[in-house]
C-alpha atoms as a PDB file:
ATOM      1  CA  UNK A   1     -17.014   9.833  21.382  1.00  0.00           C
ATOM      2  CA  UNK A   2     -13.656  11.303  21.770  1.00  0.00           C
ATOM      3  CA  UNK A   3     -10.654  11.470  19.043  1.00  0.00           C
ATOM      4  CA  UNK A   4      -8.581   8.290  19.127  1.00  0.00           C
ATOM      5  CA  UNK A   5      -5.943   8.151  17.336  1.00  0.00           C
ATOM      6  CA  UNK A   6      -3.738   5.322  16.024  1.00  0.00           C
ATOM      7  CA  UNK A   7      -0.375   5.166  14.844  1.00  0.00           C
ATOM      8  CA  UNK A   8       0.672   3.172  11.405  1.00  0.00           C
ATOM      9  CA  UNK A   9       2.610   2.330   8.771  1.00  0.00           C
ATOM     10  CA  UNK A  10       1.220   3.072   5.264  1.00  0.00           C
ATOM     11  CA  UNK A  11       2.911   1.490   2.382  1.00  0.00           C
ATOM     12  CA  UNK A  12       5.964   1.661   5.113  1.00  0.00           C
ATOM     13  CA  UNK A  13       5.612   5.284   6.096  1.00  0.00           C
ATOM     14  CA  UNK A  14       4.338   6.090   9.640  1.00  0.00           C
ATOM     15  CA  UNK A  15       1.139   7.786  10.132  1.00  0.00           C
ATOM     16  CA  UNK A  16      -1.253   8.742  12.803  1.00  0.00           C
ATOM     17  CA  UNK A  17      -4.561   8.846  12.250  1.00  0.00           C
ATOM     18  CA  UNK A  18      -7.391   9.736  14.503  1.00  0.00           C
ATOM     19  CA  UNK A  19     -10.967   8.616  14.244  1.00  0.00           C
ATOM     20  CA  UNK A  20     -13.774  10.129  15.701  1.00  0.00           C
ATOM     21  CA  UNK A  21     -17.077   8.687  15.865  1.00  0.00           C
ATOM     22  CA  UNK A  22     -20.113  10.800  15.361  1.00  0.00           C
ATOM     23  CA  UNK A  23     -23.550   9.810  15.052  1.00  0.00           C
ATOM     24  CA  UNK A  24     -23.816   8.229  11.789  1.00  0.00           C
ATOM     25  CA  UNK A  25     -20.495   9.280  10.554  1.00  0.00           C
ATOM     26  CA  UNK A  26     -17.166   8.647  11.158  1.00  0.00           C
ATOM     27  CA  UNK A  27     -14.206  11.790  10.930  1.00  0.00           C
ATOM     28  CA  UNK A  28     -11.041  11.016   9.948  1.00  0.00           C
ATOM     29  CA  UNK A  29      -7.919  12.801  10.391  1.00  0.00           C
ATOM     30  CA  UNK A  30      -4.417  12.514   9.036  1.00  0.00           C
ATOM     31  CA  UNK A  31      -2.442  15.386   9.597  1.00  0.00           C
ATOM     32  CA  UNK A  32      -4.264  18.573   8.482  1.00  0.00           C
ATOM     33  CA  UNK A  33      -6.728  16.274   6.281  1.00  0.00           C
ATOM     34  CA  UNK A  34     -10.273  15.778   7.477  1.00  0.00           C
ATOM     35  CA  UNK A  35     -12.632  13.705   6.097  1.00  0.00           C
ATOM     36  CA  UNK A  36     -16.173  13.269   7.581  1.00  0.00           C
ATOM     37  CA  UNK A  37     -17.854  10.431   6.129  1.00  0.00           C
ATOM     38  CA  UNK A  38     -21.093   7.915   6.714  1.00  0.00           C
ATOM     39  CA  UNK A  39     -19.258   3.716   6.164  1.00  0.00           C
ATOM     40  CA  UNK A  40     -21.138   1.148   5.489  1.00  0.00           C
ATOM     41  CA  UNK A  41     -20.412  -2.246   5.414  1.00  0.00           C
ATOM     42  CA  UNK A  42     -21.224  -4.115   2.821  1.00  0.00           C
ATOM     43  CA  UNK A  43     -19.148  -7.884   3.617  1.00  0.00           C
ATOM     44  CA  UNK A  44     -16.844  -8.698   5.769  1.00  0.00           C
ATOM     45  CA  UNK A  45     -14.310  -7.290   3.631  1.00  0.00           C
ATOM     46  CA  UNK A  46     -15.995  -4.276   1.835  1.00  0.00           C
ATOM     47  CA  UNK A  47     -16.793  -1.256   2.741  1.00  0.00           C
ATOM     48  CA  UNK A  48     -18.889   1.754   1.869  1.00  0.00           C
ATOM     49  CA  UNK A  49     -18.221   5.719   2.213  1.00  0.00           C
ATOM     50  CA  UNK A  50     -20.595   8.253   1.835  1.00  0.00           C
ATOM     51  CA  UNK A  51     -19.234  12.088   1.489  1.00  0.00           C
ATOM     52  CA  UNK A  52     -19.230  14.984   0.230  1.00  0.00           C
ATOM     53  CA  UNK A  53     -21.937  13.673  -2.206  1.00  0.00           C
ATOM     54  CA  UNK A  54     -19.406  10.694  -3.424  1.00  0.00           C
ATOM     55  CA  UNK A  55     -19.092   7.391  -2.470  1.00  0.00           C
ATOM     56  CA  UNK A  56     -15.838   5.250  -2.566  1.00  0.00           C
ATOM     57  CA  UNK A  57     -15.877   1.491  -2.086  1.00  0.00           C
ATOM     58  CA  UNK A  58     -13.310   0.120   0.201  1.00  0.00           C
ATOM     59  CA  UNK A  59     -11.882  -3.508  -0.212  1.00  0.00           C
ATOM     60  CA  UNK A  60      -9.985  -5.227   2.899  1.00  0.00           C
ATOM     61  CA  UNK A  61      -7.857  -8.066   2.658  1.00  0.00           C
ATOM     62  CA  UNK A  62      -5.660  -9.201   6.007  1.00  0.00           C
ATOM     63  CA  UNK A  63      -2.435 -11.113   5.133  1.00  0.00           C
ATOM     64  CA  UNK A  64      -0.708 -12.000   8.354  1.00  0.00           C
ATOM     65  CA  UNK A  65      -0.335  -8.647  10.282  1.00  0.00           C
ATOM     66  CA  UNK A  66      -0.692  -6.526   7.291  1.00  0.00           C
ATOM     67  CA  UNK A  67      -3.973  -5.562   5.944  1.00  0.00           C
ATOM     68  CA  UNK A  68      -4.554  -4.361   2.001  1.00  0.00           C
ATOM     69  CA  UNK A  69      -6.639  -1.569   2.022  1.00  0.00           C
ATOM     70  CA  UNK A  70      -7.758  -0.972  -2.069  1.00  0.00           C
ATOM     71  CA  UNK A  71      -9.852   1.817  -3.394  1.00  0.00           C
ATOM     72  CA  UNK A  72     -10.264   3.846  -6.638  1.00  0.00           C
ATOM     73  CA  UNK A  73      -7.501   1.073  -8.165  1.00  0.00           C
ATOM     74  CA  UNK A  74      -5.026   1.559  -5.756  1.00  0.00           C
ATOM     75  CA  UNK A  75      -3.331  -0.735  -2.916  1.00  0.00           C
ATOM     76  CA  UNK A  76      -2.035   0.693   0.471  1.00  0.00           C
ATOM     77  CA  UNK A  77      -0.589  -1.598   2.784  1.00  0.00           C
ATOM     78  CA  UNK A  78      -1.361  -0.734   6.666  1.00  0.00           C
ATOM     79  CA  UNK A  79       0.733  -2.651   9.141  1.00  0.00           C
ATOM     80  CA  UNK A  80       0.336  -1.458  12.839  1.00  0.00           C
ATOM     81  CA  UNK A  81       3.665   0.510  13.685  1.00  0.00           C
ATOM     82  CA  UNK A  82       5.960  -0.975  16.321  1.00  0.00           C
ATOM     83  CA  UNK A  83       7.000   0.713  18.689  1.00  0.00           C
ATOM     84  CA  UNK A  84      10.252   2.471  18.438  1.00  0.00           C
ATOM     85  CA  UNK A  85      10.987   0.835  15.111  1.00  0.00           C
ATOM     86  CA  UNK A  86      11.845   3.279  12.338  1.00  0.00           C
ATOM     87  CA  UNK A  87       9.738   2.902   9.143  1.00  0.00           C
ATOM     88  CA  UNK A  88      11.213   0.693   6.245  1.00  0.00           C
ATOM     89  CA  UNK A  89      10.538   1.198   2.553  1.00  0.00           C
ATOM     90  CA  UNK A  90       8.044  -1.190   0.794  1.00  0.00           C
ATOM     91  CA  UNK A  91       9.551  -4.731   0.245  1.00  0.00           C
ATOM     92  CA  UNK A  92      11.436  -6.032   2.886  1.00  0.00           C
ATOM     93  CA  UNK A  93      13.950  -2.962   3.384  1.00  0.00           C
ATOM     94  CA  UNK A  94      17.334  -1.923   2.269  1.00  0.00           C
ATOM     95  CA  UNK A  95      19.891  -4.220   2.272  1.00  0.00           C
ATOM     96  CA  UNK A  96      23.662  -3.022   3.808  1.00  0.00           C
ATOM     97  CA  UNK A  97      24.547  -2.547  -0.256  1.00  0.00           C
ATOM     98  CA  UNK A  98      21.436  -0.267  -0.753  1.00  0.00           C
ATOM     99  CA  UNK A  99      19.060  -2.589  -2.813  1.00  0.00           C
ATOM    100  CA  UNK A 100      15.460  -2.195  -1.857  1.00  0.00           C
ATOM    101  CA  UNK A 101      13.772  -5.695  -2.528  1.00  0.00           C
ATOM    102  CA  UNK A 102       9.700  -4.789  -3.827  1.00  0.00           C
ATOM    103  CA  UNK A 103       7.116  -7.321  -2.878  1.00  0.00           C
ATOM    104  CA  UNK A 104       3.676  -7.384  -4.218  1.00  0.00           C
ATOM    105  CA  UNK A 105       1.434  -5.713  -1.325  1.00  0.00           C
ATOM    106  CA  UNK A 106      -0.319  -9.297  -2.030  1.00  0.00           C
ATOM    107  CA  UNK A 107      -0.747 -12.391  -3.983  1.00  0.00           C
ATOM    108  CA  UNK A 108      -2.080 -11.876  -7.472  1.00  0.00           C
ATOM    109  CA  UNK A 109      -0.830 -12.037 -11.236  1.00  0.00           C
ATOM    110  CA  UNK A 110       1.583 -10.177 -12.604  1.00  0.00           C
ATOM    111  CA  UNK A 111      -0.408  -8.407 -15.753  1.00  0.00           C
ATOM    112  CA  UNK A 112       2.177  -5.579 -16.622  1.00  0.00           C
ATOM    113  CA  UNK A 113       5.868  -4.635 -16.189  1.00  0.00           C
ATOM    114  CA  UNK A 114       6.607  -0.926 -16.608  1.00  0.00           C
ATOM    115  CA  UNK A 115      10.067  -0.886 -16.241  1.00  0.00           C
ATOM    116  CA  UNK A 116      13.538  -3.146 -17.377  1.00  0.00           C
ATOM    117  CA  UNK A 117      16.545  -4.250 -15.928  1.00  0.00           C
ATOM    118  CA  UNK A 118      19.143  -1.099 -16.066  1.00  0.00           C
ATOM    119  CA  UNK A 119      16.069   1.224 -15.758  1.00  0.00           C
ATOM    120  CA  UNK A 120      16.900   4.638 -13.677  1.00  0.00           C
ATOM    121  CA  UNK A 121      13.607   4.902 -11.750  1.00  0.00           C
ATOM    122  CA  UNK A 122      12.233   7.607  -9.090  1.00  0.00           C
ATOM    123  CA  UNK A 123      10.134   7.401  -6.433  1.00  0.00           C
ATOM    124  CA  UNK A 124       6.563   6.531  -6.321  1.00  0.00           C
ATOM    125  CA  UNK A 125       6.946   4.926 -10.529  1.00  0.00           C
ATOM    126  CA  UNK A 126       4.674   2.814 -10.794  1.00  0.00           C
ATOM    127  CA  UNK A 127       7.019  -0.496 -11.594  1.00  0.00           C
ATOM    128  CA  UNK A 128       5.106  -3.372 -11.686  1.00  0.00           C
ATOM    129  CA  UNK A 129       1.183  -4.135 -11.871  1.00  0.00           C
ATOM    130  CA  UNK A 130      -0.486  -7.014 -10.577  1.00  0.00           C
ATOM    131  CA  UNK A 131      -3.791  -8.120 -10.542  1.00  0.00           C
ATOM    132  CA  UNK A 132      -5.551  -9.289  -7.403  1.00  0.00           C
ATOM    133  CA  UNK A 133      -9.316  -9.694  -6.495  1.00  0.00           C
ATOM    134  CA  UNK A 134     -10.252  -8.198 -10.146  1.00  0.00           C
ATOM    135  CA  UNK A 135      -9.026  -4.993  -9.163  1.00  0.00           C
ATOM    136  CA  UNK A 136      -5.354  -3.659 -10.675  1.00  0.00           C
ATOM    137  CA  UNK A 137      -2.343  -2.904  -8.147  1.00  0.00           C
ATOM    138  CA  UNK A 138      -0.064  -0.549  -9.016  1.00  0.00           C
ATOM    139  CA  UNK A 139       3.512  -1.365  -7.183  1.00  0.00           C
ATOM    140  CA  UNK A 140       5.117   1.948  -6.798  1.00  0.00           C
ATOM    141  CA  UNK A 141       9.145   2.410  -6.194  1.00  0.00           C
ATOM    142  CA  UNK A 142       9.792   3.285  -2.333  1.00  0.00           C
ATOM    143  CA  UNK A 143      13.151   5.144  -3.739  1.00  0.00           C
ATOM    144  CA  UNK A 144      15.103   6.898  -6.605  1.00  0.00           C
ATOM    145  CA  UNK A 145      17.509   3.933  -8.007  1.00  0.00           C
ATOM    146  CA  UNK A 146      18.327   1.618 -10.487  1.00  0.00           C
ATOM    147  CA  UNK A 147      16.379  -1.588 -11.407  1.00  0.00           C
ATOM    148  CA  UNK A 148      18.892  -4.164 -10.825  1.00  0.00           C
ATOM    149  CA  UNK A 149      16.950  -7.320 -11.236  1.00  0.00           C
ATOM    150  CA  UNK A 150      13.340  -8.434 -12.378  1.00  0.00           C
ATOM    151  CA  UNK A 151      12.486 -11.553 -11.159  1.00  0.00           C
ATOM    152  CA  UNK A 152       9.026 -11.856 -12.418  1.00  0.00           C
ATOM    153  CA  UNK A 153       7.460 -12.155 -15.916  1.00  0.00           C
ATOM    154  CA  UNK A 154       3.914 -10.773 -17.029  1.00  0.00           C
ATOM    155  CA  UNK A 155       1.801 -13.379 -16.709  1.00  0.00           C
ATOM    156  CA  UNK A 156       3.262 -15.152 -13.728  1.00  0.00           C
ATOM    157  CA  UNK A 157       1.457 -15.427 -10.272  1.00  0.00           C
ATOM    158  CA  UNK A 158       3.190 -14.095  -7.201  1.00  0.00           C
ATOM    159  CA  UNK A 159       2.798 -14.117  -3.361  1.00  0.00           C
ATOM    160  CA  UNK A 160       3.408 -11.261  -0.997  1.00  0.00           C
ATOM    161  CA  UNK A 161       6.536 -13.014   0.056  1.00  0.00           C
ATOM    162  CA  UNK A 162       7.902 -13.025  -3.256  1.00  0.00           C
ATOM    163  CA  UNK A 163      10.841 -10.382  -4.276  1.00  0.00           C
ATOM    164  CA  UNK A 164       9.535  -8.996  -7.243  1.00  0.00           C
ATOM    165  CA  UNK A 165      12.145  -6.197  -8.454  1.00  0.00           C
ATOM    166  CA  UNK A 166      15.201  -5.148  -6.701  1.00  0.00           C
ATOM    167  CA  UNK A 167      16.667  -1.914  -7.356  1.00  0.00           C
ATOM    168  CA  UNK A 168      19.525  -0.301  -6.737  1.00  0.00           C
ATOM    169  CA  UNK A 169      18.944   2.741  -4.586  1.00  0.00           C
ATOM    170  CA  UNK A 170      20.868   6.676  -5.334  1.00  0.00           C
ATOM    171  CA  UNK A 171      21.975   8.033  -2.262  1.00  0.00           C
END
């Protein structure tokens, strides 16, 4: 089979990735990363990779057009890119102030807050955790900024919909 390749966004960056089927195994590539790998599926919404001698498990969970894609602990969210749309941070975007809303990538509970209100955070921090499907998510900042308001408590169980921090972003 040839190279396809499909374009992205990943936790609201664009990517292309190409896929290749082989045989029994499936290469991936995403930019000058390769991975060759033999997937299983396990359910409907878990996966299996086999390489290099490793294996990873691979947990998918669709939410409207956006599908969670969690392994090794950690959440990406994979929309299909539009086209000609630039990419927007995680959340729903900067606002014309510059506050970046964050949203949970989907619904869970809210098990740990690593940050306050007045907090000078930079990107990729992990902010927030929530828990969803026994596995933690780590919600990461999308910019450098300012936490200007928390609107969640530990504890308390959120929807993907949901603004969970907003912060204040540097230019």
């Amino acid at each position: 089979m040839s190279l396809m390749e499909f374009e992205f966004l990943i936790d609201g960056a664009p990517r292309t990735i190409g896929l290749e089927n082989r045989d029994r195994t499936v290469v991936f590539r995403d930019g000058g990363a390769v991975l060759e790998a033999e997937v299983r599926r396990l359910t409907g919404n878990e996966l299996l990779f086999f390489f290099g001698g490793r294996t990873a498990r691979i947990y998918l969970t669709r939410d409207g057009d956006r599908t969670h894609v969690s392994v090794a602990g950690r959440t990406f969210v994979v929309t299909e890119a539009p086209p000609g749309r630039a990419a927007m941070p995680e959340g729903d975007g900067k606002t014309p102030e510059g506050t970046v809303r964050v949203k949970s990538p989907m619904p869970g509970k809210v098990i740990k807050l690593g940050v306050r209100e007045g907090d000078d955070v930079r990107r990729n921090q992990t902010l927030i955790i929530v828990e969803a499907m026994k596995m933690e998510n780590e919600i990461q900042s999308p910019s450098e900024g300012i936490v200007k308001k928390i609107y969640v408590a530990v504890g308390e169980l959120v929807d993907s919909e949901k603004p969970l921090i907003e912060i204040d972003s540097k230019k």
